[in-house]
Protein backbone atom coordinates (compact mmCIF):
# COMPACT_ATOMS: atom_id res chain seq x y z
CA UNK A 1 49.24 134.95 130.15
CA UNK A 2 50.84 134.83 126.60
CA UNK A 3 49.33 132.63 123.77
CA UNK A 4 52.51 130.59 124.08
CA UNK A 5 51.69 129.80 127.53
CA UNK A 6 48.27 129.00 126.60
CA UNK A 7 49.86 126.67 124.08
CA UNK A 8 52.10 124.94 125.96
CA UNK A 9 49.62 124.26 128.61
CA UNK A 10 46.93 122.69 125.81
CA UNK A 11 50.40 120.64 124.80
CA UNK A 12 50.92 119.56 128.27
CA UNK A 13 46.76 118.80 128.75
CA UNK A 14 46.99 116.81 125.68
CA UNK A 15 50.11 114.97 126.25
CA UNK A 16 48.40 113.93 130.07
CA UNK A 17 45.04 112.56 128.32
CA UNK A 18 47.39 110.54 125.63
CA UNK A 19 49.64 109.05 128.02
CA UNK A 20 47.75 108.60 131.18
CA UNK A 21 45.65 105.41 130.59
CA UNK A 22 48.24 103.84 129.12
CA UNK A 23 49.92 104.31 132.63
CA UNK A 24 47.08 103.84 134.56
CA UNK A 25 46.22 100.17 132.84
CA UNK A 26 50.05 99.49 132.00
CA UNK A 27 49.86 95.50 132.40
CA UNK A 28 45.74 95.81 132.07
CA UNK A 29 43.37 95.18 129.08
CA UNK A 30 41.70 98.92 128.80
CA UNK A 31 38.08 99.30 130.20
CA UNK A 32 35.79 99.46 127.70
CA UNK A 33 34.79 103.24 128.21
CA UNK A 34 37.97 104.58 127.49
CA UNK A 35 38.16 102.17 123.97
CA UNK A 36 35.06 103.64 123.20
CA UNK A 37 36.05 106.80 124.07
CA UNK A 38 39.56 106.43 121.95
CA UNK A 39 37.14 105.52 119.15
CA UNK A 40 35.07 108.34 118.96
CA UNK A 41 36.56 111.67 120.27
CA UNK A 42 38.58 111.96 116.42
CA UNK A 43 35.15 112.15 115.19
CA UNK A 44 33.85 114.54 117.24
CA UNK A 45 37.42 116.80 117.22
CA UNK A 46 36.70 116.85 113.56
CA UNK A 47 33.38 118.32 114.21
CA UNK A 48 34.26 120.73 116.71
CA UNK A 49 37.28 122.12 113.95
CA UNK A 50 34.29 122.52 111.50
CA UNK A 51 32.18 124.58 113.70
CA UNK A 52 35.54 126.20 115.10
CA UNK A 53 36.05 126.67 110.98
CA UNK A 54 33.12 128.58 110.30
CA UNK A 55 32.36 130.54 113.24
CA UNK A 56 33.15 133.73 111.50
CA UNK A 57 32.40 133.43 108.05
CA UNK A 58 30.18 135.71 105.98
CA UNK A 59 28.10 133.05 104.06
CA UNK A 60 26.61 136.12 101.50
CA UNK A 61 30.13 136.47 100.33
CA UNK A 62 30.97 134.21 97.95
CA UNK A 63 34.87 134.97 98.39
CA UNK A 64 35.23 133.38 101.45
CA UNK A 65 32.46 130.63 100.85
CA UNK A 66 34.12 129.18 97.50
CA UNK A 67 37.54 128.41 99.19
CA UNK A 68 36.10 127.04 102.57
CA UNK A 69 33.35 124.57 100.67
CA UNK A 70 36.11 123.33 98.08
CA UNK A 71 38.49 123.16 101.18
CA UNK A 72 35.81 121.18 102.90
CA UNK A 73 35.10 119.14 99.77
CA UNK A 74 38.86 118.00 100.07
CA UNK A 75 38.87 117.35 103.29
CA UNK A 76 35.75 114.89 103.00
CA UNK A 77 37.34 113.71 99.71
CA UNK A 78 40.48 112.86 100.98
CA UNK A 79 40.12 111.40 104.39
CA UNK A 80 36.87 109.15 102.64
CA UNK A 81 39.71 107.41 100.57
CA UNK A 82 43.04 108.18 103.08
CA UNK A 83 41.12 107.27 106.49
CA UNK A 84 43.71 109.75 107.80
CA UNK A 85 42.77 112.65 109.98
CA UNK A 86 45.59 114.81 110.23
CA UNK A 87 46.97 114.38 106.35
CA UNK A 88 43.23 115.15 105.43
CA UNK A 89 43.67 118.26 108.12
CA UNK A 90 46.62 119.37 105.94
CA UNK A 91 45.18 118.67 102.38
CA UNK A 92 42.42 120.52 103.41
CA UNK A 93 44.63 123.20 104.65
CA UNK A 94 46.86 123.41 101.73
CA UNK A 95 43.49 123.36 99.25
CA UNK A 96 42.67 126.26 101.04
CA UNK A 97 45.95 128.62 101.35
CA UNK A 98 46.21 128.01 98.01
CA UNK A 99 42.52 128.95 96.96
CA UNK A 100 43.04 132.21 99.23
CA UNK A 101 46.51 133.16 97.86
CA UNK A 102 45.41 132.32 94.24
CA UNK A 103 41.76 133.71 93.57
């Protein structure tokens, strides 16, 4: 299989878990499992793309620790005062193409 295939299928897995209690309990208050459940998992996503982050990187090397931890430090920073995941995702992101491009 290609990567696009892998990607499309994640796509299609994600879209599935998104959609499907909403069509499940379409007239119905949600259970509260699955509010729970909508609660937490962007916590713990966040903490899985940490780990996922720094799986492979040489901590004795100062090159690639200085942009992660000020990459990291924006991330905190930003979602701290933006409570949003995904533009903190992309701050981070940009902090950290630019400290790689730059230094």
């Amino acid at each position: 299989m290609t990567e696009m295939t892998y990607i499309f299928i994640a796509g299609i897995i994600t879209i599935i878990a998104r959609f499907l209690p909403r069509i499940i309990f379409r007239n119905r208050e949600l259970p509260g499992f699955i509010v729970y459940l909508g609660e937490k998992l962007p916590y713990s996503l966040m903490g899985l793309l940490v780990v996922f982050c720094i799986r492979g990187v040489d901590f004795t090397n100062k090159a690639e620790v200085l942009p992660l931890a000020l990459a990291f430090a924006g991330i905190i920073l930003s979602f701290k005062f933006l409570k949003n995941f995904l533009l903190s995702i992309f701050i981070g992101t940009g902090i950290y193409m630019a400290l790689i491009h730059f230094i």
